[in-house]
Protein backbone atom coordinates (compact mmCIF):
# COMPACT_ATOMS: atom_id res chain seq x y z
CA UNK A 1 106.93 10.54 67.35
CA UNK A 2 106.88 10.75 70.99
CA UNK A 3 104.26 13.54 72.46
CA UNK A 4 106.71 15.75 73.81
CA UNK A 5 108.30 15.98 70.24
CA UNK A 6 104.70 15.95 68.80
CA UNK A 7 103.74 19.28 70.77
CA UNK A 8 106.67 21.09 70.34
CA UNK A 9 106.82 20.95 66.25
CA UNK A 10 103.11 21.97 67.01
CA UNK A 11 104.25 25.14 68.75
CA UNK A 12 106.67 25.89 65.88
CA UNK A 13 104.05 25.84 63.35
CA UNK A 14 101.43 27.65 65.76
CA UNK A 15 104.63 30.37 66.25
CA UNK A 16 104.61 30.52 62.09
CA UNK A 17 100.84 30.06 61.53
CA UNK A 18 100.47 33.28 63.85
CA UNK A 19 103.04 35.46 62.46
CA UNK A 20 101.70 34.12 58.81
CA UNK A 21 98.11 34.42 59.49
CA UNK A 22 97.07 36.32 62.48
CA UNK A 23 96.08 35.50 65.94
CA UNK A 24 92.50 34.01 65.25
CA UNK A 25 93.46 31.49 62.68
CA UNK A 26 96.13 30.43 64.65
CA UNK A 27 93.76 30.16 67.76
CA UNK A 28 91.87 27.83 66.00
CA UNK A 29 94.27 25.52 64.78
CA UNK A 30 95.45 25.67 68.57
CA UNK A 31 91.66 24.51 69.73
CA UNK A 32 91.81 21.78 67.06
CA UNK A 33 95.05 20.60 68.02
CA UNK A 34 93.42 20.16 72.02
CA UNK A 35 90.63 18.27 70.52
CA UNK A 36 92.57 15.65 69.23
CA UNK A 37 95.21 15.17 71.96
CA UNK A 38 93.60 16.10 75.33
CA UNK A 39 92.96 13.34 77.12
CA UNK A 40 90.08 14.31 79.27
CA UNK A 41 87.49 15.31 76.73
CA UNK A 42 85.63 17.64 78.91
CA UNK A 43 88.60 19.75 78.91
CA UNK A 44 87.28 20.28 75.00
CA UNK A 45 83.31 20.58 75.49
CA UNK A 46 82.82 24.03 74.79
CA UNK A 47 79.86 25.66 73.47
CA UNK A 48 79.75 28.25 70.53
CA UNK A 49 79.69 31.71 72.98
CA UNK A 50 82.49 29.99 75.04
CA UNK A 51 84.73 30.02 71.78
CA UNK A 52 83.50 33.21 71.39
CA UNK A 53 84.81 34.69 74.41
CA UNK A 54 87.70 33.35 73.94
CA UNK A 55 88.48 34.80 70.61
CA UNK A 56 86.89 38.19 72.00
CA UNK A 57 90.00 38.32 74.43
CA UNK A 58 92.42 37.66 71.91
CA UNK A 59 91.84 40.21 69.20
CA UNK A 60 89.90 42.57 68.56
CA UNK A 61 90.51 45.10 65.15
CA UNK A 62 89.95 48.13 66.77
CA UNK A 63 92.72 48.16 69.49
CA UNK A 64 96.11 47.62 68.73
CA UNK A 65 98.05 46.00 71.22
CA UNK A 66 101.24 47.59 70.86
CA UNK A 67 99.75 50.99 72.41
CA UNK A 68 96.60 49.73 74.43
CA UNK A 69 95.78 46.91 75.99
CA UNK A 70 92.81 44.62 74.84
CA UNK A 71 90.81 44.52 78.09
CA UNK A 72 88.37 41.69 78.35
CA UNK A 73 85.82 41.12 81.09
CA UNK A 74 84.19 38.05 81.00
CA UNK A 75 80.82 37.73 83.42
CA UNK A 76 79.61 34.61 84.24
CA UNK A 77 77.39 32.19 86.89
CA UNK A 78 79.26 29.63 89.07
CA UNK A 79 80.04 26.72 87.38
CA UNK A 80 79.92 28.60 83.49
CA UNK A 81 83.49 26.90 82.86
CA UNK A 82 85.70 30.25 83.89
CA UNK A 83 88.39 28.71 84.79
CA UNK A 84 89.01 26.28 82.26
CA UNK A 85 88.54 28.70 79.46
CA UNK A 86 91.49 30.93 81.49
CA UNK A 87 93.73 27.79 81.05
CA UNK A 88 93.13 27.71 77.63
CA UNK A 89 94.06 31.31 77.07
CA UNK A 90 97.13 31.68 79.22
CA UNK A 91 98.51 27.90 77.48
CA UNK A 92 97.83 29.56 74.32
CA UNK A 93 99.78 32.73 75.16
CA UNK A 94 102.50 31.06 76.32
CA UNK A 95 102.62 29.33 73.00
CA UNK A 96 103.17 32.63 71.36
CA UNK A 97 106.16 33.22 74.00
CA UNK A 98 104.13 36.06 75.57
CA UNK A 99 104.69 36.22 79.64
CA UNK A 100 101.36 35.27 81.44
CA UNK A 101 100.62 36.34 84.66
CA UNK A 102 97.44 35.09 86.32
CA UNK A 103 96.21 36.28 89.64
CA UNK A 104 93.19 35.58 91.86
CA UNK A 105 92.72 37.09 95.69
CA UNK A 106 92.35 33.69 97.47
CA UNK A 107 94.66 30.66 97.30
CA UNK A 108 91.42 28.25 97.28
CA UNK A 109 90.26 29.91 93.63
CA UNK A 110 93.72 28.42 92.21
CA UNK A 111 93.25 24.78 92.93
CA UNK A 112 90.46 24.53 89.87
CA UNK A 113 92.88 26.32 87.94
CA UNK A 114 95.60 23.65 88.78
CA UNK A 115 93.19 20.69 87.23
CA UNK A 116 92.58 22.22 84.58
CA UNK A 117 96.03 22.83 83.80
CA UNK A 118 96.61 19.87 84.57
CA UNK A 119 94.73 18.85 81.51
CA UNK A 120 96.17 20.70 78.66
CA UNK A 121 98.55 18.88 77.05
CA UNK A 122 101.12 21.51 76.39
CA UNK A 123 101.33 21.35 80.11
CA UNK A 124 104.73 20.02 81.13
CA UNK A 125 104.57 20.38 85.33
CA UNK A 126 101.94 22.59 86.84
CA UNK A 127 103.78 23.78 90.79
CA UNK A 128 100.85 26.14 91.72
CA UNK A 129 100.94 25.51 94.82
CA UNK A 130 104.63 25.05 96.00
CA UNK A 131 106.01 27.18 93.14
CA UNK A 132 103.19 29.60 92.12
CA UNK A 133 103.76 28.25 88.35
CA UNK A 134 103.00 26.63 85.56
CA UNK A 135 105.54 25.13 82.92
CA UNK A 136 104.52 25.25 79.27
CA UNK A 137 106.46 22.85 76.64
CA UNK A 138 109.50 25.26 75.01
CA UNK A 139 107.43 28.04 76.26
CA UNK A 140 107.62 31.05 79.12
CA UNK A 141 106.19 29.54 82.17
CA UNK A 142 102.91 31.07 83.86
CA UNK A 143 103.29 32.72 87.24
CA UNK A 144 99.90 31.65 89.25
CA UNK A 145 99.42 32.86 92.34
CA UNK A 146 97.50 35.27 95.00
CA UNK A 147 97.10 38.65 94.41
CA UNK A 148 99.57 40.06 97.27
CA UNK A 149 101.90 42.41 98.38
CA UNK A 150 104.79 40.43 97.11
CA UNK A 151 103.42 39.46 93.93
CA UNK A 152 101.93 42.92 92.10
CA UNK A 153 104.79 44.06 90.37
CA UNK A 154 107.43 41.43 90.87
CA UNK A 155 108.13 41.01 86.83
CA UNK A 156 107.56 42.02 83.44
CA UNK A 157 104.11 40.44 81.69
CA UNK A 158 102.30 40.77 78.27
CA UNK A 159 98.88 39.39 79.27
CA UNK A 160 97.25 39.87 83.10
CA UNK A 161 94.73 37.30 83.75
CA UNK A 162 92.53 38.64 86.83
CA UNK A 163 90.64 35.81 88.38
CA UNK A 164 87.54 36.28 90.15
CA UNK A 165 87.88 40.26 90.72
CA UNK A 166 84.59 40.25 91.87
CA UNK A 167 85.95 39.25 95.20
CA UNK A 168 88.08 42.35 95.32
CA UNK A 169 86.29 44.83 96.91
CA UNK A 170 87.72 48.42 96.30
CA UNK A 171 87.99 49.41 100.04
CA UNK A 172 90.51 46.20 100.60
CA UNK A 173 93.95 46.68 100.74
CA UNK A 174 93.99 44.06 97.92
CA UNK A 175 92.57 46.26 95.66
CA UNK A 176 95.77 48.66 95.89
CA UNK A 177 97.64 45.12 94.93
CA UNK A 178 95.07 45.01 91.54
CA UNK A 179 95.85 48.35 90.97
CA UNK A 180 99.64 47.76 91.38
CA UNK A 181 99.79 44.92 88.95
CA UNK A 182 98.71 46.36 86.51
CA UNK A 183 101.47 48.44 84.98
CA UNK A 184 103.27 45.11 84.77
CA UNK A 185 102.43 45.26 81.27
CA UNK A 186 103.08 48.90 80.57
CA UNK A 187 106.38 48.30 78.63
CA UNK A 188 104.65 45.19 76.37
CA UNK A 189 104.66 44.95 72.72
CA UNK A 190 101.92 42.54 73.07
CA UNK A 191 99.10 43.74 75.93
CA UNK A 192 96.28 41.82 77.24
CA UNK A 193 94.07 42.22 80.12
CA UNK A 194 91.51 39.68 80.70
CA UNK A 195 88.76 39.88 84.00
CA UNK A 196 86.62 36.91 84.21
CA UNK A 197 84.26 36.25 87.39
CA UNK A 198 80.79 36.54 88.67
CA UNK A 199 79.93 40.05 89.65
CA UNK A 200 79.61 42.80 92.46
CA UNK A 201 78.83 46.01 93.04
CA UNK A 202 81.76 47.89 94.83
CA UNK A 203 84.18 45.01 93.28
CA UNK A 204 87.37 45.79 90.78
CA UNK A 205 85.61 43.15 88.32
CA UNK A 206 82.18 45.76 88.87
CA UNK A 207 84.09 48.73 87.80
CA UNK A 208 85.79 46.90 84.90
CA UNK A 209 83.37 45.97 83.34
CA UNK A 210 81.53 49.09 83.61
CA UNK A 211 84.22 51.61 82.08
CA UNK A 212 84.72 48.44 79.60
CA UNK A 213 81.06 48.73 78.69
CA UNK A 214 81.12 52.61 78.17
CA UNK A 215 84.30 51.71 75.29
CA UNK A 216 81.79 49.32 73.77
CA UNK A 217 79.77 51.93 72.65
CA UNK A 218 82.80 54.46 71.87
CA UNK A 219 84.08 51.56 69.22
CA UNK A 220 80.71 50.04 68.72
CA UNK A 221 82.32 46.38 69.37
CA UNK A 222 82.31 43.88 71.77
CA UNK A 223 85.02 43.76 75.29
CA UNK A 224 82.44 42.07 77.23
CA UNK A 225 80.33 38.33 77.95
CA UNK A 226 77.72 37.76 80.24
CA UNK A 227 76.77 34.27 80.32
CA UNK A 228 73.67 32.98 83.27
CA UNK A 229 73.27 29.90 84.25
CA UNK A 230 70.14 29.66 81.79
CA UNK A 231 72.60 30.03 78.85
CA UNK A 232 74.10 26.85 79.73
CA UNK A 233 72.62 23.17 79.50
CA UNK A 234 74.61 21.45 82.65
CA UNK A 235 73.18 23.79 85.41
CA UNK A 236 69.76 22.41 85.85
CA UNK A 237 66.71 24.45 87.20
CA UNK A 238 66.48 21.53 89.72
CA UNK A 239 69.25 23.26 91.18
CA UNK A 240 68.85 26.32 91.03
CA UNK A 241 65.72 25.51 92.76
CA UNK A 242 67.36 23.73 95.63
CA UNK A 243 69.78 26.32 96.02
CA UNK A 244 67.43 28.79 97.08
CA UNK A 245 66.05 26.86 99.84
CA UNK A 246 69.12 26.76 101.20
CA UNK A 247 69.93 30.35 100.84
CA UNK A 248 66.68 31.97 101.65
CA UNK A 249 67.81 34.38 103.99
CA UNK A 250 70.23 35.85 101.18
CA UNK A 251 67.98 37.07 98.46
CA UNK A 252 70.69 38.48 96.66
CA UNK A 253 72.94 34.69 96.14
CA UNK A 254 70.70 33.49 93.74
CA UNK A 255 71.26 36.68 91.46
CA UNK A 256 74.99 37.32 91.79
CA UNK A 257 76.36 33.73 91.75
CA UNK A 258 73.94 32.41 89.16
CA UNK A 259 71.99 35.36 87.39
CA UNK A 260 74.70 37.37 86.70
CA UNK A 261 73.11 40.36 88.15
CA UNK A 262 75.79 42.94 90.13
CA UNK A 263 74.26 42.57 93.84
CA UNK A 264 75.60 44.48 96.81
CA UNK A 265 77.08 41.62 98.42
CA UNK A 266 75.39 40.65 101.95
CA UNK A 267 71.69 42.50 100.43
CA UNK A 268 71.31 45.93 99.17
CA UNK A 269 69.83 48.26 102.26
CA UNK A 270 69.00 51.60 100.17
CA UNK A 271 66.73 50.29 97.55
CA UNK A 272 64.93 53.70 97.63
CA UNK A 273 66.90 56.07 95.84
CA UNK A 274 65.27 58.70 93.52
CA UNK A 275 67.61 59.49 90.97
CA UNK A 276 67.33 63.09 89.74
CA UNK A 277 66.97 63.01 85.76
CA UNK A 278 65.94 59.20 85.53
CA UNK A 279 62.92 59.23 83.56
CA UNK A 280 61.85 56.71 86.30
CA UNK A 281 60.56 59.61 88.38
CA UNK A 282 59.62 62.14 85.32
CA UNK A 283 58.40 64.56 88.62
CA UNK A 284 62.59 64.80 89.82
CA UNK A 285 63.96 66.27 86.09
CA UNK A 286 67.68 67.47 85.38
CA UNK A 287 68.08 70.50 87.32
CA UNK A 288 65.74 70.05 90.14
CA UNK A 289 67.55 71.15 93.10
CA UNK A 290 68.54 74.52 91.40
CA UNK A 291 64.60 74.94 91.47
CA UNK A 292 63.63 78.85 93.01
CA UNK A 293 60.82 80.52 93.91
CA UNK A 294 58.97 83.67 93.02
CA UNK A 295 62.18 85.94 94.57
CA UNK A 296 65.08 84.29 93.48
CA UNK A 297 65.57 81.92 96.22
CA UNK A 298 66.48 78.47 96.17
CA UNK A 299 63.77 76.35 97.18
CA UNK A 300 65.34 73.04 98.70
CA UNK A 301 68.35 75.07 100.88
CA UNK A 302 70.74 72.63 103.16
CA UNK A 303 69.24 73.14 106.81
CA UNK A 304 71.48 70.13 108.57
CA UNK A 305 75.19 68.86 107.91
CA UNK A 306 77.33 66.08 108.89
CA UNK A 307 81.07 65.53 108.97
CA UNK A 308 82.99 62.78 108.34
CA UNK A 309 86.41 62.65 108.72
CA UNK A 310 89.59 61.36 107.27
CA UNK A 311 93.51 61.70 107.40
CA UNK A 312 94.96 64.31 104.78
CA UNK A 313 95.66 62.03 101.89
CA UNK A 314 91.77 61.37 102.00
CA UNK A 315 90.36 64.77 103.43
CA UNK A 316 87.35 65.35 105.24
CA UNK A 317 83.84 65.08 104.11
CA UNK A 318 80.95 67.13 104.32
CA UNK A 319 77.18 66.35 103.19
CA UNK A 320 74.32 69.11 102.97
CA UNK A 321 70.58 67.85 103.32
CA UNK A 322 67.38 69.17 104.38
CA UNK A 323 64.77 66.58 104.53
CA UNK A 324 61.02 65.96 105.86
CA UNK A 325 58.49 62.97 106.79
CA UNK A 326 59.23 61.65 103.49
CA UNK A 327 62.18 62.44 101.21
CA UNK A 328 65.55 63.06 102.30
CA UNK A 329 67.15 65.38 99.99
CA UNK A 330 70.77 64.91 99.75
CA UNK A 331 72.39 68.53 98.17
CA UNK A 332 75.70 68.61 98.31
CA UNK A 333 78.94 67.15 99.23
CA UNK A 334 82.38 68.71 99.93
CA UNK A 335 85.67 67.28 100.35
CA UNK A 336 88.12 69.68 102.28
CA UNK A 337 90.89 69.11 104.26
CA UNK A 338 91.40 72.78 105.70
CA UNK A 339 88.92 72.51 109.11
CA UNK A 340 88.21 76.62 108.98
CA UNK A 341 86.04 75.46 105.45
CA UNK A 342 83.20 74.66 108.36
CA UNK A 343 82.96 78.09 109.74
CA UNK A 344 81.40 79.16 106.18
CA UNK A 345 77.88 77.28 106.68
CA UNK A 346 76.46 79.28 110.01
CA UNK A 347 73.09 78.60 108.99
CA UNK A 348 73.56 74.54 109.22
CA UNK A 349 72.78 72.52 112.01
CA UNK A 350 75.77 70.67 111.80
CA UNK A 351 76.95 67.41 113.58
CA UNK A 352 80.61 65.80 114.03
CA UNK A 353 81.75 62.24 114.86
CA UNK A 354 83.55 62.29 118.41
CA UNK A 355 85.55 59.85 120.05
CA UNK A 356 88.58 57.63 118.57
CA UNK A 357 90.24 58.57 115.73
CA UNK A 358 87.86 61.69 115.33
CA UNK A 359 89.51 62.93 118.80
CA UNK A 360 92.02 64.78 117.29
CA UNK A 361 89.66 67.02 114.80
CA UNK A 362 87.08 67.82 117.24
CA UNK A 363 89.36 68.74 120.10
CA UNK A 364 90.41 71.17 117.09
CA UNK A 365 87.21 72.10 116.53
CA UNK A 366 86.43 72.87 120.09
CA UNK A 367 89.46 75.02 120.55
CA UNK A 368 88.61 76.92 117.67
CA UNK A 369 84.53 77.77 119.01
CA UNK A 370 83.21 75.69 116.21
CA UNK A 371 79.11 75.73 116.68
CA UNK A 372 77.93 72.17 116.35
CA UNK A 373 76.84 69.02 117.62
CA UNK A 374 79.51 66.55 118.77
CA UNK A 375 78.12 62.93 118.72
CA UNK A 376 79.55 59.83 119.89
CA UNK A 377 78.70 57.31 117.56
CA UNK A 378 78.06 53.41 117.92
CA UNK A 379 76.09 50.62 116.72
CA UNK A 380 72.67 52.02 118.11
CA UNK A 381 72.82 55.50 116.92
CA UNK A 382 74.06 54.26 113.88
CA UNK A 383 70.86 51.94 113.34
CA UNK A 384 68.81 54.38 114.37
CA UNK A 385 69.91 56.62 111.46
CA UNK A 386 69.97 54.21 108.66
CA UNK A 387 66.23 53.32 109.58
CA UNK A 388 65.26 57.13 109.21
CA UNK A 389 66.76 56.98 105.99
CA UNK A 390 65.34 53.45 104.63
CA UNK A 391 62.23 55.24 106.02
CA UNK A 392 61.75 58.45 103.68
CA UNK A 393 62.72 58.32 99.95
CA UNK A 394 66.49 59.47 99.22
CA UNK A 395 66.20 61.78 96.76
CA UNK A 396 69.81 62.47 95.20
CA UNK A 397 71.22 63.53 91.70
CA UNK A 398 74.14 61.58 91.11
CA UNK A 399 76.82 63.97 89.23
CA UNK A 400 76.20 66.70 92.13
CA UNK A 401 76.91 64.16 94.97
CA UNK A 402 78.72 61.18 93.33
CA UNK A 403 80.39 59.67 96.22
CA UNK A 404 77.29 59.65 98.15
CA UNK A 405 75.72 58.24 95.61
CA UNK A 406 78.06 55.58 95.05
CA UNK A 407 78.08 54.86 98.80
CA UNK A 408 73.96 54.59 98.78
CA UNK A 409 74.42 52.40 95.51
CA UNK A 410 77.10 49.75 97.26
CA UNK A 411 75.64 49.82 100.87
CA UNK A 412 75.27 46.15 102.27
CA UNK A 413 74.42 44.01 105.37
CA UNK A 414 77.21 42.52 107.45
CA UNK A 415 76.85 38.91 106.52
CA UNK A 416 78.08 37.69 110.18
CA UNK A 417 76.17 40.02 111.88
CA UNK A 418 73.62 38.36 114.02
CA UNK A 419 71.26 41.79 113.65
CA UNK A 420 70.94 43.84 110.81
CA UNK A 421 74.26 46.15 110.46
CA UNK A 422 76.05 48.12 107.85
CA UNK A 423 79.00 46.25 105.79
CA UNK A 424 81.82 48.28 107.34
CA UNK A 425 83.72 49.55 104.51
CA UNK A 426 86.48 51.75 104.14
CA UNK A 427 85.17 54.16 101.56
CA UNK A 428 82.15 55.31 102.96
CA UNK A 429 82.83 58.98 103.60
CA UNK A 430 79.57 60.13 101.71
CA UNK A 431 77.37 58.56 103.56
CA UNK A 432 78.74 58.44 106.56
CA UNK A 433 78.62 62.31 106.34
CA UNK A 434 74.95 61.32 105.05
CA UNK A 435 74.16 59.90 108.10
CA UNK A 436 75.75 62.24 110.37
CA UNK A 437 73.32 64.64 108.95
CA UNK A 438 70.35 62.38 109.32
CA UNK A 439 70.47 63.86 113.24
CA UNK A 440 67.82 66.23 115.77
CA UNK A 441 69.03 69.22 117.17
CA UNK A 442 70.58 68.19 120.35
CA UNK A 443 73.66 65.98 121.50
CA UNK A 444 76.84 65.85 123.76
CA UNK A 445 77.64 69.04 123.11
CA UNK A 446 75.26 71.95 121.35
CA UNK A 447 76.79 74.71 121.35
CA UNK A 448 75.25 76.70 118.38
CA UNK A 449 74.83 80.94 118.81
CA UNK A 450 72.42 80.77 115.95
CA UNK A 451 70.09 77.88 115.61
CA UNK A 452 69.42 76.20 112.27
CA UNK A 453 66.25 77.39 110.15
CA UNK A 454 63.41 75.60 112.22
CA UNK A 455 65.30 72.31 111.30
CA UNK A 456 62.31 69.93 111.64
CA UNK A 457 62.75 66.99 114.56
CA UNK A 458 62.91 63.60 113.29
CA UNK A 459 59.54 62.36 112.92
CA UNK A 460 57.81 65.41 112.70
CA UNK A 461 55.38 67.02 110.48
CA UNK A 462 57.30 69.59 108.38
CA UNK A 463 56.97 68.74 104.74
CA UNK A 464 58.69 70.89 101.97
CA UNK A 465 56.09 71.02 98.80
CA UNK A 466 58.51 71.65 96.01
CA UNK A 467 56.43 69.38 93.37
CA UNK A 468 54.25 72.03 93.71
CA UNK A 469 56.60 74.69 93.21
CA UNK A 470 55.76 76.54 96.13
């Protein structure tokens, strides 16, 4: 029998063995069938938790397809055999005549995925790269390309295969392409998500995997792998070794591309965070900041303000601290988009970003006798700011302020900076407002009737002794 014929009386028994059987068994017969008729055996070396990932992302008893999706996320270090396993998914798929669409945000991440196809024998032609597809013997072919404009909602799909999401950073503009894809599969029978990459923080794959984690523990079953390099036997410490002399000036490589640990890509710059409630820092419970004295009074009260803002579908941003030599106490955030909201804090010593896009609000401002501080803000100043805060311990509770938090959390250096700088991002309202209210009294314009409540200079004395209660 020639091996065309061969594989497709294969797929009509898989078709029967699934619709006989279930998904599993018929997964199985699928993975013997590969052993015995691949040609390049390494397409076939798997190891016991690669199988099991595998089946992981094709059932699973407590979600049923027809309503929900099964949503996979599959973490692993370089070189953990991602991409082949995604082959061997999406050929299988296929198989069962369900539409496969796989996407990745860089054309580069799709040539592996092209050998490997390549290797599967129910591979007929793989045209990734002129045709953004792969045929499948008697099957639906696989569209394969870059997550883009064009390509996000272009067909109908019953399985999403999102390659290396951890390179899709949530304030790209190809993370509204992710986000648009994904209701390719809202009128399936048959719906599958799978996210397989190495992680990090502020990535789509990052925030996956961590509402996929919190449905773990809802179902008490499994939607996600993490897989080292340790847990393999082909990645050699010998290499690891070497690759941190050549990387020694990233301390965080080694741990996102090999560890499996969610970095902030670049190096995390706020590593001294105080979480209010983590029993961490037993002396910062639940409910700290609502803390008052003897009379009543609120003992940690917002003495400075920054603003940072943003066109209406966005709105403005507004962060409350009071801080002293050695915490910075981060109170509250607002988002508003009405500017008369920033008449109601007269007791603030508030500051504003000037110049560019800001222009338009603060000539606003100015016309309506706002009392603030207008700043111009560059490089410098902004440096300046970030030190005073890597300086003191942040002190923060992360359900009062989340965005801030989540900002402080995901803050990284600019890789191709030649001196330190902030990753610019565009979903940093919190702390830019953060660091707009890092600021002394005094700037371009000051123009306050009633000063703030002895707001203390930067590097002063003033300490506040809430521990103590007093």
């Amino acid at each position: 029998m020639r091996r065309a014929e061969a594989i497709l009386q294969f797929k009509k028994q898989l078709k029967q063995l699934y619709l006989e059987q279930g998904i599993v068994i018929a997964f199985y017969a699928y993975l013997g069938f590969l052993k015995q008729f691949t040609r390049n055996k390494k397409y076939t070396e798997w190891t016991d938790w690669q199988i099991a990932d595998m089946v992981m992302c094709i059932y699973n008893p407590y979600i049923n397809i027809r309503l929900e999706a099964l949503e996979t996320a599959l973490d692993y270090t370089r070189r953990g055999g991602k991409s082949r396993k995604l082959t061997i998914l999406a050929t299988f798929f296929s198989l069962l005549d369900l539409q496969v669409v796989w996407r990745a945000p860089h054309s580069d991440q799709l040539i592996q995925a092209a050998e490997w196809f390549s290797m599967n024998p129910f591979t007929e032609s793989q045209k990734i790269r002129t045709q953004f597809r792969v045929e499948i013997y008697g099957s639906p072919e696989i569209s394969v390309a870059v997550l883009s404009e064009g390509r996000i909602a272009s067909r109908e799909a019953d399985v999403l295969i999102y390659d290396e999401g951890g390179s899709v950073m949530t304030w790209m503009a190809n993370f509204d392409y992710y986000k648009n894809s994904r209701p390719m599969i809202a009128a399936s029978k048959n719906k599958y998500i799978i996210h397989a990459s190495t992680n990090c923080q502020g990535s789509v794959f990052f925030e996956e995997k961590k509402a996929l984690q919190e449905k773990e523990h809802k179902y008490n079953t499994k939607f996600t792998s993490t897989h080292p390099y340790k847990h393999t036997t082909w990645i050699s410490e010998e290499w690891i070794e070497q690759e941190k002399k050549a990387h020694l000036d990233c301390s965080w490589y080694i741990d996102q591309n090999y560890n499996c640990i969610a970095v902030v890509r670049g190096g995390r710059i706020f590593r001294n965070l105080i979480i209010v409630g983590d029993e961490r820092w037993p002396q910062f419970p639940y409910g700290f900041f609502d803390k008052k004295d003897e009379y009543g009074t609120l003992i940690l009260r917002p003495e400075y303000g920054g603003v940072d803002f943003n066109g209406e579908n966005v709105g403005h941003y507004l962060v409350e601290i009071c801080f002293d030599d050695n915490y910075v106490y981060v109170l509250r955030e607002t988002n508003f988009q009405d500017l008369t909201k920033l008449f109601e804090y007269p007791d603030l010593s508030l500051e504003l970003e000037e110049g560019l896009f800001n222009t338009a609000f603060t000539d606003q401002t100015k016309r309506m006798g706002l009392n603030c501080i207008y700043q111009d803000w560059n490089e410098d100043i902004k440096s300046i700011r970030i030190q005073e805060l890597v300086n003191r311990e942040i002190v923060i509770d992360q359900y009062k302020t989340p965005i801030t938090f989540k900002n402080l959390l995901e803050a990284g250096w600019d890789q191709n900076a030649r001196l330190p700088k902030l990753a610019k991002r565009t979903d940093q309202h919190g702390l830019d407002g953060l660091l707009h209210a890092m600021h002394e009294v005094g700037g371009k314009i000051y123009v306050r009737s009633k000063p703030a409540l002895k707001p203390p200079i930067l590097g002063g004395r003033r300490k506040y002794n809430i521990l103590k209660g007093v």
